[in-house]
Protein backbone atom coordinates (compact mmCIF):
# COMPACT_ATOMS: atom_id res chain seq x y z
CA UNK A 1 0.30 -29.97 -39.58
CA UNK A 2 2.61 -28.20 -37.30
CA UNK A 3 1.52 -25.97 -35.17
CA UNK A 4 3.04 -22.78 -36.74
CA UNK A 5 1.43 -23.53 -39.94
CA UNK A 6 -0.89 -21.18 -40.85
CA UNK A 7 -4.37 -22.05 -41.61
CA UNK A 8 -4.56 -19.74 -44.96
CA UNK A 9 -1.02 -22.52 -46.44
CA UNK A 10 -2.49 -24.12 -49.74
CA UNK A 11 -2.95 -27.55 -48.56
CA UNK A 12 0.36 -29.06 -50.45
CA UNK A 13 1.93 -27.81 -47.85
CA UNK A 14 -0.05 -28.34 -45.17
CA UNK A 15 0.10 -31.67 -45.98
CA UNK A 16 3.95 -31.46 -46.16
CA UNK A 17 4.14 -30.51 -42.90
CA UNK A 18 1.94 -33.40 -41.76
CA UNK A 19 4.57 -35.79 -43.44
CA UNK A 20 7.93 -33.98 -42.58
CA UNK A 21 6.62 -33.81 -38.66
CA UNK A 22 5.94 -38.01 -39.02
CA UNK A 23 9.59 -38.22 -40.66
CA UNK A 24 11.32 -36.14 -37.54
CA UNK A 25 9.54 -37.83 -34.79
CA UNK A 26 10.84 -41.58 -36.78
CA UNK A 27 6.89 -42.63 -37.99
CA UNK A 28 9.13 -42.94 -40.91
CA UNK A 29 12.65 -43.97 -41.10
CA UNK A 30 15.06 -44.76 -43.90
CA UNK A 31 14.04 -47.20 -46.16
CA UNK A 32 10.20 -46.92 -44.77
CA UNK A 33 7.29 -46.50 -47.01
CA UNK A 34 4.99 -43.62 -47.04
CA UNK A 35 1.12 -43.98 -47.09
CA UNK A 36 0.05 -44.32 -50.84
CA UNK A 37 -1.13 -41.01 -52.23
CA UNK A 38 -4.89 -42.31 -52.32
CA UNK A 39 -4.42 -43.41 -48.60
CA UNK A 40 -2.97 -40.33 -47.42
CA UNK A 41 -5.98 -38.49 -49.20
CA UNK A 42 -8.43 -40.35 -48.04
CA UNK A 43 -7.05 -39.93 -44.42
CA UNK A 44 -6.82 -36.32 -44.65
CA UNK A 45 -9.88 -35.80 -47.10
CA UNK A 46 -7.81 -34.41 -49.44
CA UNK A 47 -7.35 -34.65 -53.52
CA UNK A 48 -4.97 -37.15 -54.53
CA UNK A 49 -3.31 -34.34 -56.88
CA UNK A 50 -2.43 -32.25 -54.17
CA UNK A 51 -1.00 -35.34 -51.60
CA UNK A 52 0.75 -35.98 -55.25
CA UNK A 53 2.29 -32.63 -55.27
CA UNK A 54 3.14 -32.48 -51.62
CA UNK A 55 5.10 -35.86 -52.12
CA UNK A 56 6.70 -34.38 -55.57
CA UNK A 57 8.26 -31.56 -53.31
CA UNK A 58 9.98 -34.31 -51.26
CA UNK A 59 11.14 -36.31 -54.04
CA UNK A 60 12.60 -32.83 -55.89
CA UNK A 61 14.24 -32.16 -52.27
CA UNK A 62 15.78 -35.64 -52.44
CA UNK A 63 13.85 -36.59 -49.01
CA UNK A 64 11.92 -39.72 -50.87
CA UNK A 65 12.50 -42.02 -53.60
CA UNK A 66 9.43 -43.69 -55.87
CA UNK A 67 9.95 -47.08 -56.29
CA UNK A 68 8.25 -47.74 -59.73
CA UNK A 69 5.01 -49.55 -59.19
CA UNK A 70 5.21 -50.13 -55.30
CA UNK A 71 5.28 -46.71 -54.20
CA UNK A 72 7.53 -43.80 -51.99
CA UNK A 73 10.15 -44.69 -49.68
CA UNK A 74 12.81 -42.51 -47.47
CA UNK A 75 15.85 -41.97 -48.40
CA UNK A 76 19.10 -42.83 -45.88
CA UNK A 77 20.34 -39.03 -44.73
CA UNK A 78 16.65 -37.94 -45.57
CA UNK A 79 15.67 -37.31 -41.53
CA UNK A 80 19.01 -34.79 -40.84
CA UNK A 81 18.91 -32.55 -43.85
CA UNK A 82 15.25 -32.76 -43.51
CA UNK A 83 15.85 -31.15 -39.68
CA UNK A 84 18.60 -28.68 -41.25
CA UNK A 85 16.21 -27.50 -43.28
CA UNK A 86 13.12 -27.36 -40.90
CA UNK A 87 15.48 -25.66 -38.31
CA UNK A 88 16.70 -23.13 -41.68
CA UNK A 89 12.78 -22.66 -41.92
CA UNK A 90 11.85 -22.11 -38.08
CA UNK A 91 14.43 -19.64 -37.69
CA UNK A 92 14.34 -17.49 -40.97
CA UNK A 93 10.17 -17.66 -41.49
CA UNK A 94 8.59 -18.44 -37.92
CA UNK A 95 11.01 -17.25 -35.37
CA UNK A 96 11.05 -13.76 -36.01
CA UNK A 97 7.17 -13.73 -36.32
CA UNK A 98 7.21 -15.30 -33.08
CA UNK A 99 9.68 -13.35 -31.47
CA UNK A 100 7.94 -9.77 -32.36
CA UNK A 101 5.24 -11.50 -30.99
CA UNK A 102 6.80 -12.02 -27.59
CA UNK A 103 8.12 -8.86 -27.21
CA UNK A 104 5.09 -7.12 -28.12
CA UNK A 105 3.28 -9.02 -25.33
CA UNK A 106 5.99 -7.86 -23.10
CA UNK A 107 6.44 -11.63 -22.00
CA UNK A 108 10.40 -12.67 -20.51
CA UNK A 109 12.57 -15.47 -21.12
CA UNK A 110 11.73 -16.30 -17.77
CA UNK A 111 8.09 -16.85 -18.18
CA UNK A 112 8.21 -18.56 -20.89
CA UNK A 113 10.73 -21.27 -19.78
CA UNK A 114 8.80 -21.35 -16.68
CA UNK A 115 5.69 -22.04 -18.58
CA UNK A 116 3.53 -25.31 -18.14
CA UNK A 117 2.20 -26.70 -21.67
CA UNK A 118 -1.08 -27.80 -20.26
């Protein structure tokens, strides 16, 4: 889960964060398999109807491809139009949030570029 999802997502798409994150930082490139939906489950203790659904939304976005009988793979292109629309997401949904947020804090540009992540 990124860290700008909120806690109160249904878990579909909690759990479609956890997968798009492991596609943009390569854990899976074209051609790779994702977990199995009972293996992703069990690893994240949840119901194999909603990892199903989570991995639905990436095959309707034309991120994944099931393979009859031997599971999900990425598609070739999947990892830049999955950033484009990440990047379309962060700046429409979270950015503003997060800049309201700044500015009510009073914080600068400065600081926050100046900022250690411990």
């Amino acid at each position: 889960m990124t860290a700008l999802e909120h806690e109160d997502s249904p878990v579909y798409l909690k759990l479609r964060a956890i997968i798009a994150s492991a596609i943009l930082r390569g854990e899976y490139r074209a051609g790779d398999q994702l977990p199995s939906v009972r293996a992703l489950a069990a690893e994240h203790g949840a119901n194999p109807l909603t990892v199903a659904k989570a991995y639905q939304s990436f095959q309707d976005d034309g991120y994944v491809e099931v393979r009859r009988g031997v599971g999900m793979f990425v598609l070739p292109g999947a990892v830049e139009r999955l950033k484009i629309a990440e990047r379309d997401r962060f700046l429409t949904s979270y950015w503003p949030k997060v800049r309201d947020h700044i500015a009510l804090l009073g914080l600068s540009a400065h600081e926050l570029l100046d900022r250690e992540i411990a």
